[in-house]
PDB file of N, CA and C in Angstrom:
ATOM      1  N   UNK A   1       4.544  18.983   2.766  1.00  0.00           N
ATOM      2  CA  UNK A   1       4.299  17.601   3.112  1.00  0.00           C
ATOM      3  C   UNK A   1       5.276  17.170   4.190  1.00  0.00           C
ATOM      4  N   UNK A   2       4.535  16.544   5.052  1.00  0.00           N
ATOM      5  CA  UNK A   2       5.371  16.323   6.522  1.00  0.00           C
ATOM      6  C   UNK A   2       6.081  14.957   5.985  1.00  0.00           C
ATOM      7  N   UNK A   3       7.406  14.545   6.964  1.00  0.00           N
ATOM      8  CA  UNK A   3       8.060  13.244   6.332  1.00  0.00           C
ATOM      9  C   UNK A   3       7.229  12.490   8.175  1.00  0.00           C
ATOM     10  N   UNK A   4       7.055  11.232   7.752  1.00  0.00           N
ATOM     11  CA  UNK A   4       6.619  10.525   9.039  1.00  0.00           C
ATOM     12  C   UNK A   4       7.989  10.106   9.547  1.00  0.00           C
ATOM     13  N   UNK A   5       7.768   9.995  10.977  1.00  0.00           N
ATOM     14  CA  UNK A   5       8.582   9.906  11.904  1.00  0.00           C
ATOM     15  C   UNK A   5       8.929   7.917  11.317  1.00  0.00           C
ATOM     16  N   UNK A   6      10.542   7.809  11.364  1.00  0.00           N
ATOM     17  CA  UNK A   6      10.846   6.657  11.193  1.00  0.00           C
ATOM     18  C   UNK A   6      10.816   5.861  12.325  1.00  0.00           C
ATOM     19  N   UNK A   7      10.252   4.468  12.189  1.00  0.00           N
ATOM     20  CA  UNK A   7      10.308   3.335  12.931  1.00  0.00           C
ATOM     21  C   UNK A   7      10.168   1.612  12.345  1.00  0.00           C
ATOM     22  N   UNK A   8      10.727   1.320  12.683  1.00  0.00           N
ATOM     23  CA  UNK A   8      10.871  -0.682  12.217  1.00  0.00           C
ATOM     24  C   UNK A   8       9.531  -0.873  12.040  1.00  0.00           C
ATOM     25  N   UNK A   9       9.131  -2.049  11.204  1.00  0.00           N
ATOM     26  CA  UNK A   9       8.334  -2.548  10.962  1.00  0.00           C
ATOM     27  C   UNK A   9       8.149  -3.239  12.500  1.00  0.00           C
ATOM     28  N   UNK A  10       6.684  -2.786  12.655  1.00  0.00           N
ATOM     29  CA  UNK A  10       6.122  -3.451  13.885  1.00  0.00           C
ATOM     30  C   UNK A  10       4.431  -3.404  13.992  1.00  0.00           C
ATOM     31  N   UNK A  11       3.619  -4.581  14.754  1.00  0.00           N
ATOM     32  CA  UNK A  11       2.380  -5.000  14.710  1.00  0.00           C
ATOM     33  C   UNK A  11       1.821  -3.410  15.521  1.00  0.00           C
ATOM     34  N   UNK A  12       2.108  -2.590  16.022  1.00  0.00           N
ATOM     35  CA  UNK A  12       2.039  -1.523  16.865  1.00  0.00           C
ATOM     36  C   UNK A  12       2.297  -0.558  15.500  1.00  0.00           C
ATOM     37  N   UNK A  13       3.339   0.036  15.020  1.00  0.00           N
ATOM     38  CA  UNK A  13       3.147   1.008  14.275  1.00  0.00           C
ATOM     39  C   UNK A  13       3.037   0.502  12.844  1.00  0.00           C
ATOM     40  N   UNK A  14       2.940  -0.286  11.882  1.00  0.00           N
ATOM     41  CA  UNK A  14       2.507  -0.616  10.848  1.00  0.00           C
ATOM     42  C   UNK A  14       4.291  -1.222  10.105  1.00  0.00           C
ATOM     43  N   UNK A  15       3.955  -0.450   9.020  1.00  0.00           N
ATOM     44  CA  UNK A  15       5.084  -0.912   7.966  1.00  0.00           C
ATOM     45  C   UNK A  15       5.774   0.488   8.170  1.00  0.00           C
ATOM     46  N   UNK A  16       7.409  -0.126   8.150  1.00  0.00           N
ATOM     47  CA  UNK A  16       8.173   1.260   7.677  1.00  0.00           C
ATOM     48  C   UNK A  16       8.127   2.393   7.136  1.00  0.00           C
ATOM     49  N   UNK A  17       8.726   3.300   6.586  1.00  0.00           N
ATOM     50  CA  UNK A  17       8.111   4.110   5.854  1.00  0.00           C
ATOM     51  C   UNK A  17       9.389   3.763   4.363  1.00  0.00           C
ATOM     52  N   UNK A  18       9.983   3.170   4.790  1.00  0.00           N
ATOM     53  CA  UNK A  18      10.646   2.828   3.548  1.00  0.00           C
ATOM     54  C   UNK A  18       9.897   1.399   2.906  1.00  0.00           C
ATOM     55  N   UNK A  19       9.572   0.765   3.349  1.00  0.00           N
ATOM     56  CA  UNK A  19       8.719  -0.505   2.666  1.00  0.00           C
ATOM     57  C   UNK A  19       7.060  -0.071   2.318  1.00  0.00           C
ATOM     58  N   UNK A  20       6.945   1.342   2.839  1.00  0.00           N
ATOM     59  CA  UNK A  20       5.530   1.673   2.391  1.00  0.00           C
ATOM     60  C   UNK A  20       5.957   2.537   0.545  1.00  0.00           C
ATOM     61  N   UNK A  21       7.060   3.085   0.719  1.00  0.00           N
ATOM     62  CA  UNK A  21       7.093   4.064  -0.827  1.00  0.00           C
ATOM     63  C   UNK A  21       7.501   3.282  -1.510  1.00  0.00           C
ATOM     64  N   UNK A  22       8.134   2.091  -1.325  1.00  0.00           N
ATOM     65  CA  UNK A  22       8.657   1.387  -2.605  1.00  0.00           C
ATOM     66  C   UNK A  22       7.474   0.322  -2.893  1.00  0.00           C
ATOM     67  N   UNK A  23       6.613  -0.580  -2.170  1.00  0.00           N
ATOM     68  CA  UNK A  23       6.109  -1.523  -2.556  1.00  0.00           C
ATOM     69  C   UNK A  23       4.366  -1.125  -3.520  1.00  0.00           C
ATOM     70  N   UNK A  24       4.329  -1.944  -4.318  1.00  0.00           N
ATOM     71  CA  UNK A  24       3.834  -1.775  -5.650  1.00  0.00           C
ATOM     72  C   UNK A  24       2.326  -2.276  -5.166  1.00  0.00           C
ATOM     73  N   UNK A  25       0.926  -1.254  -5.494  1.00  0.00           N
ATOM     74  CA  UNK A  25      -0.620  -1.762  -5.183  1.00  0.00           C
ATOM     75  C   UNK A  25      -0.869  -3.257  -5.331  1.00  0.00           C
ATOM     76  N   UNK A  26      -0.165  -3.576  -6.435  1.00  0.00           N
ATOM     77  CA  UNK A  26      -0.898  -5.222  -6.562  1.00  0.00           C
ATOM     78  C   UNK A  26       0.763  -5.680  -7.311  1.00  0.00           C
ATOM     79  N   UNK A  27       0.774  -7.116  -7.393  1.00  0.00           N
ATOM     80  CA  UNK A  27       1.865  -7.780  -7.253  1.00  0.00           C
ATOM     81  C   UNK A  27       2.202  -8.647  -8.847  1.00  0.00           C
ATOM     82  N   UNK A  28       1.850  -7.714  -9.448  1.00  0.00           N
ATOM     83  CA  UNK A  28       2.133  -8.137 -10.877  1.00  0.00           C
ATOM     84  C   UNK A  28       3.044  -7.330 -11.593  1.00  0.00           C
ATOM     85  N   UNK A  29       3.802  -6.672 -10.595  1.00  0.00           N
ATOM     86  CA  UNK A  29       4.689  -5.575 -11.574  1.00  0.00           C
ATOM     87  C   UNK A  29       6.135  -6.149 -10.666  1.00  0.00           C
ATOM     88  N   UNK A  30       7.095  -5.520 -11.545  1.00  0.00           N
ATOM     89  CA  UNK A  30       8.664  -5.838 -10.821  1.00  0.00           C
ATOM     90  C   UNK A  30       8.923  -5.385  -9.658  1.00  0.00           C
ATOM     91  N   UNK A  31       9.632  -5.886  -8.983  1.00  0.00           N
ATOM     92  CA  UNK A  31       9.440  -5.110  -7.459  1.00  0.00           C
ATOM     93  C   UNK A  31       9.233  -5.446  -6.013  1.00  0.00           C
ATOM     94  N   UNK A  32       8.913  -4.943  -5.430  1.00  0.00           N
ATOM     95  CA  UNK A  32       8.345  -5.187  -4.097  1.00  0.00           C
ATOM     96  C   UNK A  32       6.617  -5.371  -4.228  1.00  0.00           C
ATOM     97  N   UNK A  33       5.739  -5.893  -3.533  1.00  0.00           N
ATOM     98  CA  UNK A  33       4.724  -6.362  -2.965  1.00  0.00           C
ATOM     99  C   UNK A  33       4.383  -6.928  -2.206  1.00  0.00           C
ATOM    100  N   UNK A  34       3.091  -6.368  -1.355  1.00  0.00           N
ATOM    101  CA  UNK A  34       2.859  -7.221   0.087  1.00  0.00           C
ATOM    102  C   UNK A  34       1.641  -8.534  -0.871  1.00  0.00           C
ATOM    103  N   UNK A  35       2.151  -9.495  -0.148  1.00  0.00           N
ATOM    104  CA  UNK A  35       1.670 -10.901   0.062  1.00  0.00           C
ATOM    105  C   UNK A  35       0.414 -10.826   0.428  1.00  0.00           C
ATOM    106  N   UNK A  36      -1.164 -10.424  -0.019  1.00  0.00           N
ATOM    107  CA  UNK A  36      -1.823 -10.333   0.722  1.00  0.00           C
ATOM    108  C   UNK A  36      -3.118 -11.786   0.514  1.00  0.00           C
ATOM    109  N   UNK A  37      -4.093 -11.985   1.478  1.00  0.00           N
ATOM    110  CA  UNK A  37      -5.025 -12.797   1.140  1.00  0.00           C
ATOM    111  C   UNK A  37      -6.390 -12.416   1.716  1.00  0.00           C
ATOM    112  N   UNK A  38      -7.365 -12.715   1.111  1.00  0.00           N
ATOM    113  CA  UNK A  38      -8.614 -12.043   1.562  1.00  0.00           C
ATOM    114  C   UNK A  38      -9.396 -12.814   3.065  1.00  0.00           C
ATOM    115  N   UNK A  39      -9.547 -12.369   3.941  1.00  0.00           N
ATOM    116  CA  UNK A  39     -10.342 -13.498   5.037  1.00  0.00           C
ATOM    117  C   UNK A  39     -11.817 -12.875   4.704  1.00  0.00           C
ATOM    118  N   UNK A  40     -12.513 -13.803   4.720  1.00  0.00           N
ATOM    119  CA  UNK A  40     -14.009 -13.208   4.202  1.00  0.00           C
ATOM    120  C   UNK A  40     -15.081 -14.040   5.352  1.00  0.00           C
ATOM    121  N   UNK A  41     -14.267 -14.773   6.337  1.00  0.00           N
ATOM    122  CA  UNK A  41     -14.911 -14.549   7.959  1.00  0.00           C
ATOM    123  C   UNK A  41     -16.402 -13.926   8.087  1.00  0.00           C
ATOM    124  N   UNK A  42     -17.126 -13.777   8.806  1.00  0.00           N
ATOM    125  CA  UNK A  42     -18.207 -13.380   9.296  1.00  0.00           C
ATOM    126  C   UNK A  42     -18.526 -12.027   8.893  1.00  0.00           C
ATOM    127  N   UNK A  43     -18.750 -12.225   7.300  1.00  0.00           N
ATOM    128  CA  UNK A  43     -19.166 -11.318   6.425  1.00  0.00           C
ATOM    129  C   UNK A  43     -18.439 -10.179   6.621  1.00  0.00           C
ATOM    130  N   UNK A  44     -17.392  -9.949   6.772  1.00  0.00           N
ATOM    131  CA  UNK A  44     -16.239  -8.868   6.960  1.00  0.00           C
ATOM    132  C   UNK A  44     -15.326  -9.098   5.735  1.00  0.00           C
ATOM    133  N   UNK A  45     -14.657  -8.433   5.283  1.00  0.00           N
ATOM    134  CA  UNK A  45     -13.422  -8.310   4.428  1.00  0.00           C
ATOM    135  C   UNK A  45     -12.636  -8.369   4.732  1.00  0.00           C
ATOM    136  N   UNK A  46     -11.330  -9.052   5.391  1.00  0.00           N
ATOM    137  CA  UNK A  46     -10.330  -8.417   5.750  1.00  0.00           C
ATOM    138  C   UNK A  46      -9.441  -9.210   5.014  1.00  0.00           C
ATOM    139  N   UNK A  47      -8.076  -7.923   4.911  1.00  0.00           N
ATOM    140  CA  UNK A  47      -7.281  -8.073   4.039  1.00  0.00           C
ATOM    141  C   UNK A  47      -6.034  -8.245   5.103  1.00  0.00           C
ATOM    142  N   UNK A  48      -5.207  -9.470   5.242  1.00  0.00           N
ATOM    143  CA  UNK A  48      -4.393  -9.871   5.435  1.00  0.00           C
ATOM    144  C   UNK A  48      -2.708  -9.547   5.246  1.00  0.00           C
ATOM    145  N   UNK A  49      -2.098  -9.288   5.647  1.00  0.00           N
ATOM    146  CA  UNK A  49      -1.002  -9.157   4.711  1.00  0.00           C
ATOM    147  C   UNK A  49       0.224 -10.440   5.785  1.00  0.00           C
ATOM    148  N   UNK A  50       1.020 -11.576   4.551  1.00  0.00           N
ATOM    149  CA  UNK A  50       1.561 -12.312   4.692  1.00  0.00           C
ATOM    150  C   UNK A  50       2.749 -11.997   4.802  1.00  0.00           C
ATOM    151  N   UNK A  51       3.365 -10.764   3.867  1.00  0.00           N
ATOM    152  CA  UNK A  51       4.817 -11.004   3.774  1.00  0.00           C
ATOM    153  C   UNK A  51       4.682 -10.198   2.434  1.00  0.00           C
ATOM    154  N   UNK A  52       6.199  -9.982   2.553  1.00  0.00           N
ATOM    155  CA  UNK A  52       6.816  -8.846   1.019  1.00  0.00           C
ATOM    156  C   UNK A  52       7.277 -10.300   0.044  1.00  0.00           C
ATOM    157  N   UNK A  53       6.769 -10.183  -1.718  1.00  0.00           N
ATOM    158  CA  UNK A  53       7.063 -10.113  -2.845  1.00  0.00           C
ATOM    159  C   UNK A  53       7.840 -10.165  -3.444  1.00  0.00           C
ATOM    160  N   UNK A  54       9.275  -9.972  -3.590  1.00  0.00           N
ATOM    161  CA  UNK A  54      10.183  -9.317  -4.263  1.00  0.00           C
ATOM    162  C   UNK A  54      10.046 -10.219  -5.816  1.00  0.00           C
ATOM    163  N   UNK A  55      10.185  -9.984  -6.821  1.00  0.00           N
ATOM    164  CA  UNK A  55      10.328 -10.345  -8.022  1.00  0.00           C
ATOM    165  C   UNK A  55      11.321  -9.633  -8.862  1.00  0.00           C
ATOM    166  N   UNK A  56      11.830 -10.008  -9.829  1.00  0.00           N
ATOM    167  CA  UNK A  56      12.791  -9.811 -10.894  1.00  0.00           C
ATOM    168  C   UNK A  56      12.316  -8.681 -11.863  1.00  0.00           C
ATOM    169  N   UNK A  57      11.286  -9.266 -12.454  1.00  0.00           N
ATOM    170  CA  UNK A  57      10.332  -8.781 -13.868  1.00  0.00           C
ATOM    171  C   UNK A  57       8.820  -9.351 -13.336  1.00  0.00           C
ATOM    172  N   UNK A  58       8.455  -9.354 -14.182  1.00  0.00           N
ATOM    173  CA  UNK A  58       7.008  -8.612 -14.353  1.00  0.00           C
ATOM    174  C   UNK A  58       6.600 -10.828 -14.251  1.00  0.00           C
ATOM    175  N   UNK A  59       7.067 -11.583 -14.811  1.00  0.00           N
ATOM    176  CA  UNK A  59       6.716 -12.634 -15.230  1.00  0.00           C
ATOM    177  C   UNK A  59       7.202 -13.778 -14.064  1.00  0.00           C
ATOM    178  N   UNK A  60       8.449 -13.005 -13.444  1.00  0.00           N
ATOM    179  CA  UNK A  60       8.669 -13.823 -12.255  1.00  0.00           C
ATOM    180  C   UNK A  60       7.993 -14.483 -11.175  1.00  0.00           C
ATOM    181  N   UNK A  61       8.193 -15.318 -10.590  1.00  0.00           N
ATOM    182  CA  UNK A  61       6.464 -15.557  -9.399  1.00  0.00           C
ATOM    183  C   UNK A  61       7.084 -14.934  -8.061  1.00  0.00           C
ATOM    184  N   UNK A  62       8.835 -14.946  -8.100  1.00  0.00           N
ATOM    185  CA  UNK A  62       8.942 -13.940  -6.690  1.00  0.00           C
ATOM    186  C   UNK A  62       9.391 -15.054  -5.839  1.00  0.00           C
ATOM    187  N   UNK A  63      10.031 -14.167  -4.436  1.00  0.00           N
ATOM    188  CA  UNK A  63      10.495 -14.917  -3.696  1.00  0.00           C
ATOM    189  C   UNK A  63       9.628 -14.535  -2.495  1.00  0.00           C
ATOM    190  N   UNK A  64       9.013 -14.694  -1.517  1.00  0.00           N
ATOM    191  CA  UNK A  64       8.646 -14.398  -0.882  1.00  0.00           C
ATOM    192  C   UNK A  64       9.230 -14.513   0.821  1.00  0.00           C
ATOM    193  N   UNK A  65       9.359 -12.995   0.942  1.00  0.00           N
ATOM    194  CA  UNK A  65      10.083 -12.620   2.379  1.00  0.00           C
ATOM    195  C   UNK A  65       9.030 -12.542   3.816  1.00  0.00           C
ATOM    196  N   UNK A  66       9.821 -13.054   4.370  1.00  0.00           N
ATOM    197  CA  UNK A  66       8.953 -12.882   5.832  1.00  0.00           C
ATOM    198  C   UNK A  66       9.684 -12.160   7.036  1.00  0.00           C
ATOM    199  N   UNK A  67      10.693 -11.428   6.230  1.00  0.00           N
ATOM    200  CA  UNK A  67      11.374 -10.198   6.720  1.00  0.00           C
ATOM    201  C   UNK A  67      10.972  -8.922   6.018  1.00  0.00           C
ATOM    202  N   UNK A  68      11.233  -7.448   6.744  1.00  0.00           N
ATOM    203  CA  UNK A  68      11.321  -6.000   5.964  1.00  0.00           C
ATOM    204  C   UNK A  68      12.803  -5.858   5.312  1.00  0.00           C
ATOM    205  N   UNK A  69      12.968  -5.782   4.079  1.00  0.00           N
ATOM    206  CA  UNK A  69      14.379  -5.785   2.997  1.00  0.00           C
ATOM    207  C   UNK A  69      15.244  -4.634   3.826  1.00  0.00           C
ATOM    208  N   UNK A  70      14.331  -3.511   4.331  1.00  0.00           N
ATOM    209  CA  UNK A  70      14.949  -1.946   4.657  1.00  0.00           C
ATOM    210  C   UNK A  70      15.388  -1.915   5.779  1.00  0.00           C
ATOM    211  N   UNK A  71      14.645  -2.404   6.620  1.00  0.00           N
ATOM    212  CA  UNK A  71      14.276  -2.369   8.279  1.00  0.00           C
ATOM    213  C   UNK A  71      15.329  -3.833   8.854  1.00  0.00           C
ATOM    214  N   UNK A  72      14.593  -4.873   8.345  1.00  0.00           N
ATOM    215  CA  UNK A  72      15.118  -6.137   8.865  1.00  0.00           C
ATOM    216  C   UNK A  72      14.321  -6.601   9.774  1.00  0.00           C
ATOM    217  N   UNK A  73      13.245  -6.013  10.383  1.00  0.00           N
ATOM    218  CA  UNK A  73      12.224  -6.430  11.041  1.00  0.00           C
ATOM    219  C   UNK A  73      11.197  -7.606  10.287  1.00  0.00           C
ATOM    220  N   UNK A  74      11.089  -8.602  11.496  1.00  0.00           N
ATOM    221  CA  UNK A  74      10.199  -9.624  11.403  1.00  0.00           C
ATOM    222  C   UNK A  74       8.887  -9.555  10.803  1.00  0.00           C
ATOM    223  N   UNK A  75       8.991 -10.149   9.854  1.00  0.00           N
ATOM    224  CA  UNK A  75       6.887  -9.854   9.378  1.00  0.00           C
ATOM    225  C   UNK A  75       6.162 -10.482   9.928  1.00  0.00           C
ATOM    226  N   UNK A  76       6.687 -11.893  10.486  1.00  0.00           N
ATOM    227  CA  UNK A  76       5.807 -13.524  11.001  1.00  0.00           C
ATOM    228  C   UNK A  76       4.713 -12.330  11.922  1.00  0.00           C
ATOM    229  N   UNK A  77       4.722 -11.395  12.807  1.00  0.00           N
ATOM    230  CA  UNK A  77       3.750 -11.219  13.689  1.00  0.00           C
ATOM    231  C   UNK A  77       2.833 -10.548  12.907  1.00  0.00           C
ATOM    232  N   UNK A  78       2.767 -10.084  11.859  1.00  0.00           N
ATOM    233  CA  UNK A  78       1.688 -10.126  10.997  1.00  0.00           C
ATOM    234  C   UNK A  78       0.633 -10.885  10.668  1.00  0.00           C
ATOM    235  N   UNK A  79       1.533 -11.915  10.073  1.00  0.00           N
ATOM    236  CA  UNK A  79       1.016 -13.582   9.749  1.00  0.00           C
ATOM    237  C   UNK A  79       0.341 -14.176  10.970  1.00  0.00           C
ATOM    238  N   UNK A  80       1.094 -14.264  12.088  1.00  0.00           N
ATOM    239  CA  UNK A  80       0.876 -15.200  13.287  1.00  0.00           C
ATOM    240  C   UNK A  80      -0.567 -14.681  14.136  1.00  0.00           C
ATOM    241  N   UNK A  81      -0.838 -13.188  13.798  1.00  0.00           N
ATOM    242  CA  UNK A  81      -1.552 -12.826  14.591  1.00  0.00           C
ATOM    243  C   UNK A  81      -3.219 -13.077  14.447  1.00  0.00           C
ATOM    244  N   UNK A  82      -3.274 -13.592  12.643  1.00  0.00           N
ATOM    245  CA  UNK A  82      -4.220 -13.880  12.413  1.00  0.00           C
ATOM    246  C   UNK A  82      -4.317 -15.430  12.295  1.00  0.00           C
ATOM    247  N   UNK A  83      -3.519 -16.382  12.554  1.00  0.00           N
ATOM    248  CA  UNK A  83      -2.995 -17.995  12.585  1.00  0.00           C
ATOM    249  C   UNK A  83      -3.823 -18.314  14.427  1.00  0.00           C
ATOM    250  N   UNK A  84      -3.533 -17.171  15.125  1.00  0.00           N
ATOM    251  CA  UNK A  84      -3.843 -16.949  16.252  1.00  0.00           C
ATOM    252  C   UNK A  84      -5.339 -17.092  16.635  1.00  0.00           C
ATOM    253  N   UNK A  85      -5.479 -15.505  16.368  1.00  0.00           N
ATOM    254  CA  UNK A  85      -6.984 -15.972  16.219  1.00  0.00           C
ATOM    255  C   UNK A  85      -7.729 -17.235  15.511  1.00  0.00           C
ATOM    256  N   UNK A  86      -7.798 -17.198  14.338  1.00  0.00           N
ATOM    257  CA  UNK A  86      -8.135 -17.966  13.782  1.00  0.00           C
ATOM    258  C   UNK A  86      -8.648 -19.867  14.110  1.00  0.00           C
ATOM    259  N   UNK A  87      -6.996 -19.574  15.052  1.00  0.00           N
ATOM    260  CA  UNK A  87      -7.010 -21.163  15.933  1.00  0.00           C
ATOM    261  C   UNK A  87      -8.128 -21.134  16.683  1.00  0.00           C
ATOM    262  N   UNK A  88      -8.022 -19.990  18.055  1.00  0.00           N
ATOM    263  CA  UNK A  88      -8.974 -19.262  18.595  1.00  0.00           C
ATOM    264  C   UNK A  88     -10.111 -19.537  18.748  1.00  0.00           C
ATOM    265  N   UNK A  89     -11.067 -19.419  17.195  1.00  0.00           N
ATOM    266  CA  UNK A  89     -12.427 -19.020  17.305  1.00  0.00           C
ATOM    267  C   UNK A  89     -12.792 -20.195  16.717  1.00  0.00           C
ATOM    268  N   UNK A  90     -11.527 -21.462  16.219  1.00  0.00           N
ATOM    269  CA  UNK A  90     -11.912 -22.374  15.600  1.00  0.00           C
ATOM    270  C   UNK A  90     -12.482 -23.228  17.160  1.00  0.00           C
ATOM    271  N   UNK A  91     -11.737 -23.340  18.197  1.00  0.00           N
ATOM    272  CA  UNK A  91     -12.178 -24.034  19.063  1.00  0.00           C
ATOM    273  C   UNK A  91     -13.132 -23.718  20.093  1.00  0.00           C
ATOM    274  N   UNK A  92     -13.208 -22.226  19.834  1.00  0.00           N
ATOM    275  CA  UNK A  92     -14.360 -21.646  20.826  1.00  0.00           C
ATOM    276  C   UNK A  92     -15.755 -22.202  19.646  1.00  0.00           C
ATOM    277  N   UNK A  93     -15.869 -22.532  18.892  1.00  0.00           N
ATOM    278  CA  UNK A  93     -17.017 -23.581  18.265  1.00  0.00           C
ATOM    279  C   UNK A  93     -17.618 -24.546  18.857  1.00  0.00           C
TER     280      UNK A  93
END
C-alpha cells in the first residue's frame, strides 16, 4: 500500500491525508467529523462539506472548526465556493 504524497488542505488537492484517517463516516461518534449538508439543486445530490466536528463523547454537539486541526489550513474555501455559486445562479434567475 502506497502512502499518498503529503499536502495542506486545499480546494485543488482535497483534504490532508492526516484529516482524511482520523475523521469518523458520520458525526455521531467521538472525534473528528466533516460538517456536511446535502444540496439537492437541480436534481443532483451534492454533498457539501462545511467544516471539521470535533466532539468530546459521543453525546457532545461539538465545536465546529473552519480550520484543518493537523495542517492549519483554511476550510472557508470549501464553504465559500458553494456560497459563491449559489449567489451566482440565484441572480442569473
Amino acid at each position: 500500500m502506497s502512502e499518498k504524497e503529503y499536502h495542506p488542505c486545499s480546494k485543488e488537492k482535497g483534504f490532508c491525508v492526516s484529516l482524511e484517517r482520523v475523521t469518523q463516516p458520520d458525526g455521531h461518534h467521538k472525534g473528528l467529523s466533516f460538517f456536511n449538508v446535502f444540496d439537492h439543486e437541480t436534481g443532483t445530490i451534492r454533498i457539501l462539506t462545511l467544516g471539521v466536528v470535533c466532539r468530546k463523547n459521543q453525546r457532545d454537539r461539538g465545536v465546529l472548526l473552519n480550520y484543518c486541526p493537523f495542517c492549519g489550513a483554511d476550510l472557508r474555501p470549501f464553504r465559500d465556493e458553494h456560497i459563491k455559486r449559489t449567489t451566482e445562479e440565484a441572480h442569473n434567475d
